[in-house]
PDB file of N, CA and C in Angstrom:
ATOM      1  N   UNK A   1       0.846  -1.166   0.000  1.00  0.00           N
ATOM      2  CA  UNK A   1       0.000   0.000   0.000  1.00  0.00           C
ATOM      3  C   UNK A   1       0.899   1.239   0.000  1.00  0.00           C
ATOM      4  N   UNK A   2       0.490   2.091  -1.211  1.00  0.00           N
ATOM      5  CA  UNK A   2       1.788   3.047  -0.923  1.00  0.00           C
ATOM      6  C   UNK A   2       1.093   4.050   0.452  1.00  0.00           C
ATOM      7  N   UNK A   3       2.757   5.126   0.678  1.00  0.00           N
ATOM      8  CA  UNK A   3       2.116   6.117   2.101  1.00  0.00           C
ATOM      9  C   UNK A   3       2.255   5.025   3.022  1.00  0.00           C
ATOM     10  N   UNK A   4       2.656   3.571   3.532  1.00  0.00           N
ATOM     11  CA  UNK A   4       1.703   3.006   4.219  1.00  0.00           C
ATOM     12  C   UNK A   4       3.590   3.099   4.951  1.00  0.00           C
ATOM     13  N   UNK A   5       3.634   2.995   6.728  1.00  0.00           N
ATOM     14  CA  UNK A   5       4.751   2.665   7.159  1.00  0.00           C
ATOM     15  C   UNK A   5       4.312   2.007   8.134  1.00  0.00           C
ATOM     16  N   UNK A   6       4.943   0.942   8.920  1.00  0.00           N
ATOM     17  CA  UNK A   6       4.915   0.135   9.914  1.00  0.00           C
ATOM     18  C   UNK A   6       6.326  -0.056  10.403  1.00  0.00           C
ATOM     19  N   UNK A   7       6.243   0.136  12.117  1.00  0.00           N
ATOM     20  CA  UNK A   7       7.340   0.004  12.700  1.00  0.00           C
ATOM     21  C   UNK A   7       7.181  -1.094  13.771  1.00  0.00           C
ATOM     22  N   UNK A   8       7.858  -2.463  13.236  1.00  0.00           N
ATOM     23  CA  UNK A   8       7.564  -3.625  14.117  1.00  0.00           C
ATOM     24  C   UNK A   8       8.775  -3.409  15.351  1.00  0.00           C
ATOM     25  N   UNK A   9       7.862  -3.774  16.597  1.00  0.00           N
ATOM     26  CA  UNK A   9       8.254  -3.958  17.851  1.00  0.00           C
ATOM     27  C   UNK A   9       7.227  -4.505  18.502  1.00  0.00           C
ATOM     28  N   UNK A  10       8.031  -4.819  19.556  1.00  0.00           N
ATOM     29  CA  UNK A  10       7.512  -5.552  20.762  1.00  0.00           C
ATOM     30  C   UNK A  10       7.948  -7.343  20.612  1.00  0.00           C
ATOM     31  N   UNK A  11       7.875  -8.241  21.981  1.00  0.00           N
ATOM     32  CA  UNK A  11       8.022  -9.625  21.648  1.00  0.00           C
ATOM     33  C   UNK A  11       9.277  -9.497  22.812  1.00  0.00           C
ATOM     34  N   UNK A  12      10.004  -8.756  23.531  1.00  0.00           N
ATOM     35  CA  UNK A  12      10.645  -9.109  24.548  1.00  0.00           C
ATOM     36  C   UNK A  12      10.585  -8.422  25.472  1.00  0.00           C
ATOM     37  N   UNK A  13       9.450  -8.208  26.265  1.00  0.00           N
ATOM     38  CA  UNK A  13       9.138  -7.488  27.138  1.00  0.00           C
ATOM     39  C   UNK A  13      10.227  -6.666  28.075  1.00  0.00           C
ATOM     40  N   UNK A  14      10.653  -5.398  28.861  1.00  0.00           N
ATOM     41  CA  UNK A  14      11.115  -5.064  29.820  1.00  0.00           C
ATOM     42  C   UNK A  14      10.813  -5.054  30.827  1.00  0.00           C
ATOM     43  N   UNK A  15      11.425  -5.642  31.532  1.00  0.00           N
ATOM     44  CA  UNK A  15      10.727  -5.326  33.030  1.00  0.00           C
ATOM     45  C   UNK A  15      12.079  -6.004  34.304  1.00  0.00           C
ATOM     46  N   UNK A  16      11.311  -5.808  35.446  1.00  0.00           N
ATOM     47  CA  UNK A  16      12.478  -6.500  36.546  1.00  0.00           C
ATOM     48  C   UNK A  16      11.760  -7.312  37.146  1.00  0.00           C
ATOM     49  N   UNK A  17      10.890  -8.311  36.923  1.00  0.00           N
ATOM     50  CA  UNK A  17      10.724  -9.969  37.240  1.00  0.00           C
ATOM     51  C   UNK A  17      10.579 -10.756  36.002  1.00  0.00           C
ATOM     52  N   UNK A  18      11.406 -11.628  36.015  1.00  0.00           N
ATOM     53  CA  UNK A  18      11.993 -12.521  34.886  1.00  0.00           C
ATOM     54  C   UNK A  18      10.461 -13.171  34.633  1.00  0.00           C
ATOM     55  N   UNK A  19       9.290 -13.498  35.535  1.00  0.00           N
ATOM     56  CA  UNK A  19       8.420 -14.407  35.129  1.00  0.00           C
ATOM     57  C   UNK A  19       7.829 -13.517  34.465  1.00  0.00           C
ATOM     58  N   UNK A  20       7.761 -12.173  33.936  1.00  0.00           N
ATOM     59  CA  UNK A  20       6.578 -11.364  33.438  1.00  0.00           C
ATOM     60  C   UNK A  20       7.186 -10.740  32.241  1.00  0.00           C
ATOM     61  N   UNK A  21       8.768 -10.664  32.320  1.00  0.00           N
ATOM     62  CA  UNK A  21       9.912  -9.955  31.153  1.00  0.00           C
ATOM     63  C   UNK A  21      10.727 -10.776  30.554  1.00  0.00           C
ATOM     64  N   UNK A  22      11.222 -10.454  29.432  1.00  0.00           N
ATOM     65  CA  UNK A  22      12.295 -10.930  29.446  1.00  0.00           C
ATOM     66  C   UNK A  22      13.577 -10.376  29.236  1.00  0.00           C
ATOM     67  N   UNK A  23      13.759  -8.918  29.279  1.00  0.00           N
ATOM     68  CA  UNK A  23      15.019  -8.563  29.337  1.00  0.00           C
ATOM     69  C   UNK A  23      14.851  -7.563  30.937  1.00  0.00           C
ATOM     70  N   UNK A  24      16.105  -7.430  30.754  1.00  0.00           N
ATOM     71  CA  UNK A  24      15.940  -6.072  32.393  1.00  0.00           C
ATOM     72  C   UNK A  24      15.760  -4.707  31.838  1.00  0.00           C
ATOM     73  N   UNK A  25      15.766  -3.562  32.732  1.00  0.00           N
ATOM     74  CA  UNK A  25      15.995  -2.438  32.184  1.00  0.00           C
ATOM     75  C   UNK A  25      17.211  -2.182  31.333  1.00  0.00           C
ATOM     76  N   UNK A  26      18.546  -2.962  31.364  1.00  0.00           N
ATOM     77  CA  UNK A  26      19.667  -2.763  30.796  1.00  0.00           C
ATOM     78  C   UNK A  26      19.493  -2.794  29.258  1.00  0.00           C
ATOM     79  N   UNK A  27      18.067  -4.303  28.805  1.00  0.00           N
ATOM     80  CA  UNK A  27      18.175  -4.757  28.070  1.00  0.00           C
ATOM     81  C   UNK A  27      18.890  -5.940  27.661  1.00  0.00           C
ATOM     82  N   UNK A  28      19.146  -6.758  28.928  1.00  0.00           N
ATOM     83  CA  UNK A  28      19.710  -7.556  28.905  1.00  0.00           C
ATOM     84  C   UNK A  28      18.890  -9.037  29.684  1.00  0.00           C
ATOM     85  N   UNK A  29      19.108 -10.039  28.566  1.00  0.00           N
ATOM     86  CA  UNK A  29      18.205 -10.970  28.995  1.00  0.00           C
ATOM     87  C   UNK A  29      18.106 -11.446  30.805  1.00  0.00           C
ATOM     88  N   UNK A  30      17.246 -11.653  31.400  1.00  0.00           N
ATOM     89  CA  UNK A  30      16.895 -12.192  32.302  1.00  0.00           C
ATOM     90  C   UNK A  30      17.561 -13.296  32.757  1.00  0.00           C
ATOM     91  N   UNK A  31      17.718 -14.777  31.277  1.00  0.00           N
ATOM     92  CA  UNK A  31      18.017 -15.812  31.371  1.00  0.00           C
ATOM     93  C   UNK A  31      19.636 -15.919  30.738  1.00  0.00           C
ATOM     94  N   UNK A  32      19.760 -15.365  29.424  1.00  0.00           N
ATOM     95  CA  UNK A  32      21.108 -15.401  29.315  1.00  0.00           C
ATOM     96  C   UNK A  32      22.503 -14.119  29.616  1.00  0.00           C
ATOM     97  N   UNK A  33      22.667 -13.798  30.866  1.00  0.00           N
ATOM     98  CA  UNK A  33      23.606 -12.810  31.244  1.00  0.00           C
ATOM     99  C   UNK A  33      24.225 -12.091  30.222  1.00  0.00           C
ATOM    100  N   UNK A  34      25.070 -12.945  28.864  1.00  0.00           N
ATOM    101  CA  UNK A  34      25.535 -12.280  28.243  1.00  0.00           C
ATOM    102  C   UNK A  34      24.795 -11.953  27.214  1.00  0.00           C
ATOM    103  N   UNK A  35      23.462 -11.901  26.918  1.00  0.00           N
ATOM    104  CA  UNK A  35      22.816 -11.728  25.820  1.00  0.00           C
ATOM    105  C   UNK A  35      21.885 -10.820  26.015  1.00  0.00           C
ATOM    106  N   UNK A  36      22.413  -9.171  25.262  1.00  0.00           N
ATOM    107  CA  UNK A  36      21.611  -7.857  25.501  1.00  0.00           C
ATOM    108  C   UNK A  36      21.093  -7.711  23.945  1.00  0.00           C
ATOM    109  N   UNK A  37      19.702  -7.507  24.309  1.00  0.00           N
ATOM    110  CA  UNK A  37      19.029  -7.023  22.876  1.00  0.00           C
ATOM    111  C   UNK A  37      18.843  -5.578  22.708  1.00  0.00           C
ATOM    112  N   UNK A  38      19.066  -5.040  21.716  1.00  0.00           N
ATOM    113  CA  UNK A  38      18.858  -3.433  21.675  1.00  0.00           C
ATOM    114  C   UNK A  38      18.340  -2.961  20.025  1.00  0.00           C
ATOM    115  N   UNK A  39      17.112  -3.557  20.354  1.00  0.00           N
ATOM    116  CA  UNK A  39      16.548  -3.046  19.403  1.00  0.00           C
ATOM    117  C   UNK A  39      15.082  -2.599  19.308  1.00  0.00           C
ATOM    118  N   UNK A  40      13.767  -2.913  18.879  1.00  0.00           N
ATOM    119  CA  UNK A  40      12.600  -2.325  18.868  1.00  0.00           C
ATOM    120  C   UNK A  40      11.663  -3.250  19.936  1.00  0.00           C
ATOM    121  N   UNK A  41      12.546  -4.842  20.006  1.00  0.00           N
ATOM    122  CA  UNK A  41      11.965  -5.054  20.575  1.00  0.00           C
ATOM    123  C   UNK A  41      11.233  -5.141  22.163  1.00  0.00           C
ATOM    124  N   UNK A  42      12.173  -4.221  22.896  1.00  0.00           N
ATOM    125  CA  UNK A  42      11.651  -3.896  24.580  1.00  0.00           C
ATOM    126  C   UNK A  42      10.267  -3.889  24.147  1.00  0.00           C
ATOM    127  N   UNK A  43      10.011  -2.684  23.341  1.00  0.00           N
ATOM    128  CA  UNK A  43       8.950  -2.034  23.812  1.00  0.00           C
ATOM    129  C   UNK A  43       7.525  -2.934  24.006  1.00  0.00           C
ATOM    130  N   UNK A  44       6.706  -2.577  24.610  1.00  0.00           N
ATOM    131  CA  UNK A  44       5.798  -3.261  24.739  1.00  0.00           C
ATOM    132  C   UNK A  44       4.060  -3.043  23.493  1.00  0.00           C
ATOM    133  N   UNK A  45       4.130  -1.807  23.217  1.00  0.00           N
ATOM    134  CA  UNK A  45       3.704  -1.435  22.092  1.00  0.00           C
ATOM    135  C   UNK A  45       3.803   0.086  21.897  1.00  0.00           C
ATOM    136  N   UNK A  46       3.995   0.662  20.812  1.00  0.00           N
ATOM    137  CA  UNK A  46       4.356   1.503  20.347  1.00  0.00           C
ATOM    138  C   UNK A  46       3.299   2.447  19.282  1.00  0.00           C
ATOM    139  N   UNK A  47       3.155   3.891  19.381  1.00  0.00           N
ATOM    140  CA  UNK A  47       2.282   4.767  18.567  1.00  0.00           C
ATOM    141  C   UNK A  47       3.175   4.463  17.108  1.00  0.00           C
ATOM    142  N   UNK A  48       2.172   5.883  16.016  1.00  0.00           N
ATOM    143  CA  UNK A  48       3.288   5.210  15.041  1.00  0.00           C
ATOM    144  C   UNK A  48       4.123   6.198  14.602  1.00  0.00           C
ATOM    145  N   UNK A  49       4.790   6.958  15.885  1.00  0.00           N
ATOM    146  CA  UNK A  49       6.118   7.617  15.403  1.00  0.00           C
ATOM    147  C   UNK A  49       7.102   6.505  15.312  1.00  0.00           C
ATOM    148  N   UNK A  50       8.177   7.442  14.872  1.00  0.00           N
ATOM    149  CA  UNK A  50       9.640   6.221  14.193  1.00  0.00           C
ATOM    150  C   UNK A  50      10.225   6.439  16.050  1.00  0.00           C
ATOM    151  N   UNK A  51      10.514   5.335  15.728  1.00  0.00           N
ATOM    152  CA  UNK A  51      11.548   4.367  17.217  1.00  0.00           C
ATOM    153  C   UNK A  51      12.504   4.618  17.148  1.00  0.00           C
ATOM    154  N   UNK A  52      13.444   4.909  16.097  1.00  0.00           N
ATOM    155  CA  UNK A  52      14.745   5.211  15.870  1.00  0.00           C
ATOM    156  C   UNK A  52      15.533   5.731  17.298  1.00  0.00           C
ATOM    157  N   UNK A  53      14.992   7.159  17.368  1.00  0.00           N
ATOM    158  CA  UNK A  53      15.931   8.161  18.946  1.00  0.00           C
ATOM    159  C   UNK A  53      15.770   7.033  19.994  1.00  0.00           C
ATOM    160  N   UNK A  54      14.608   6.742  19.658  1.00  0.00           N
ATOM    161  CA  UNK A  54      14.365   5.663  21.834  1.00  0.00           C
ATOM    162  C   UNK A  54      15.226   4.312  21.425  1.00  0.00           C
ATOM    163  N   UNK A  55      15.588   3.624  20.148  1.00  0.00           N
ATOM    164  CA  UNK A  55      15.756   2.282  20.364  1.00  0.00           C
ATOM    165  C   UNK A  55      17.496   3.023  20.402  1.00  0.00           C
ATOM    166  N   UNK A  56      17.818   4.050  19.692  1.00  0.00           N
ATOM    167  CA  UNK A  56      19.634   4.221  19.775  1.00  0.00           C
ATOM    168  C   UNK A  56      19.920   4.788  21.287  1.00  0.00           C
ATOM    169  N   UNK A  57      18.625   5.943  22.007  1.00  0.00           N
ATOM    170  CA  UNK A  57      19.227   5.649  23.409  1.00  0.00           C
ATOM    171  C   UNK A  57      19.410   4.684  24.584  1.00  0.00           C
ATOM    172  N   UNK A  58      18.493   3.263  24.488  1.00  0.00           N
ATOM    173  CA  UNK A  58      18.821   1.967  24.903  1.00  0.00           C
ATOM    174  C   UNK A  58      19.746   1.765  24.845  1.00  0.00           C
ATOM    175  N   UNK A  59      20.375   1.879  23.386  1.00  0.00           N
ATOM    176  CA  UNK A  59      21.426   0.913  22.629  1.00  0.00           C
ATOM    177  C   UNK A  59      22.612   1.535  23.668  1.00  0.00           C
ATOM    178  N   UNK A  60      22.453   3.124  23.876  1.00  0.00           N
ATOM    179  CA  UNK A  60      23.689   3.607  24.510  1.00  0.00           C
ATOM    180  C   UNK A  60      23.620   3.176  25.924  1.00  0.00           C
ATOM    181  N   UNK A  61      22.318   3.004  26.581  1.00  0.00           N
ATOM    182  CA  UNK A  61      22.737   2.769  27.746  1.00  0.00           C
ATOM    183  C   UNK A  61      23.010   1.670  28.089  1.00  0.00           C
ATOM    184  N   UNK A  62      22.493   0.466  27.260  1.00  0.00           N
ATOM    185  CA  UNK A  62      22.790  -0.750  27.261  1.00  0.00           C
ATOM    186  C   UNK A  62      24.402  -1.044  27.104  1.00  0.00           C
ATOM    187  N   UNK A  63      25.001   0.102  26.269  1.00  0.00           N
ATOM    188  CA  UNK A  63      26.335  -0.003  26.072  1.00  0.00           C
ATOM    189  C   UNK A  63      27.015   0.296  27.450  1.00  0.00           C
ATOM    190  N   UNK A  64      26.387   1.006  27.967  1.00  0.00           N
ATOM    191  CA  UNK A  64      27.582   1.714  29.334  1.00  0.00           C
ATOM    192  C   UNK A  64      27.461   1.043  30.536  1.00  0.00           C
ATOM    193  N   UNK A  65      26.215  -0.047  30.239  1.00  0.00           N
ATOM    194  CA  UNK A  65      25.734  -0.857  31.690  1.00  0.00           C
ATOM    195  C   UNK A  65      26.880  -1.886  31.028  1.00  0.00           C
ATOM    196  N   UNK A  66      27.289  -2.205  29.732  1.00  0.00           N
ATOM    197  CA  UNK A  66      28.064  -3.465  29.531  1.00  0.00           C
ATOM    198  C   UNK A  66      29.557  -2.670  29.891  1.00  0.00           C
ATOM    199  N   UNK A  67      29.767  -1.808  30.080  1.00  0.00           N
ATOM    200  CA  UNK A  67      31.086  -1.099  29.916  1.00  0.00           C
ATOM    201  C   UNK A  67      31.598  -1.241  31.363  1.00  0.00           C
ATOM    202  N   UNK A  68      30.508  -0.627  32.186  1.00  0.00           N
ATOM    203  CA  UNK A  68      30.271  -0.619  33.575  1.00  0.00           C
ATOM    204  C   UNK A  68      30.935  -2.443  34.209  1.00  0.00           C
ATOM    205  N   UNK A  69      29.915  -3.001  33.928  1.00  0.00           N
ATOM    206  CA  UNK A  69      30.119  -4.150  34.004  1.00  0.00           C
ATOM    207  C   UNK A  69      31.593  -5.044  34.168  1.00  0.00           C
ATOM    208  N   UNK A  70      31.813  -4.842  32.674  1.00  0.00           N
ATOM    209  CA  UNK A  70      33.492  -5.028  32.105  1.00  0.00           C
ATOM    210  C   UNK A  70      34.560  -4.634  33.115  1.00  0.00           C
ATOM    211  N   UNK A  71      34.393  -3.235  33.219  1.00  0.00           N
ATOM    212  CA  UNK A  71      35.649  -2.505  33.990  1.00  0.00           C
ATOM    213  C   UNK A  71      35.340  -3.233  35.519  1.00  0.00           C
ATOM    214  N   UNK A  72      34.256  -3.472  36.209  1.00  0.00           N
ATOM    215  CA  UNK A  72      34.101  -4.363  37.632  1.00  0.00           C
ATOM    216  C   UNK A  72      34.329  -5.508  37.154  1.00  0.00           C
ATOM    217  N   UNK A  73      34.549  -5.749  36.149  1.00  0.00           N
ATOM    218  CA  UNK A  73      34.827  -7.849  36.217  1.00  0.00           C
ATOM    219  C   UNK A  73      33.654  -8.556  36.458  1.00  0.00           C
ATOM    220  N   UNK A  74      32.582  -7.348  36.074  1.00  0.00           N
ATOM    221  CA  UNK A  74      31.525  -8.794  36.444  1.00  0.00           C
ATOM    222  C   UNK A  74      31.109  -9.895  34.846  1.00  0.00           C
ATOM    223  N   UNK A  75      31.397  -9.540  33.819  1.00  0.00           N
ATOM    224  CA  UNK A  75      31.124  -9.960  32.559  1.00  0.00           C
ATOM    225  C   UNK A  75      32.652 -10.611  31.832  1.00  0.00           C
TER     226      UNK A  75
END
């Protein structure tokens, strides 16, 4: 359909109890420690502006919680 845009997200919930989410606020899975997703899918549903700004500021903070991490030795 022309004009027509769709911005798929959602499918890995955020949250901080693993039985209801599946990543943390970091964006980082619940179940696999080293496995951070940073992309559209946190969100839980979304209007239909573009995701772009919110999914690249995740991406950064997701970066500095792994950075964080690194420099303590916990990863």
């Amino acid at each position: 359909m022309n004009g027509f845009a769709s911005h798929e997200v959602g499918t890995c919930r955020m949250g901080t109890d693993p039985r209801t989410s599946v990543l943390t606020p970091f964006n980082q899975t619940h179940e696999l420690p080293n496995l951070f997703v940073v992309d559209g899918s946190a969100f839980v549903t979304f209007p239909e502006k573009n995701p772009t700004l919110t999914i690249m500021a995740l991406a950064v903070r997701a970066s500095r919680h792994i950075a964080e991490r690194k420099r303590k030795g916990e990863l």
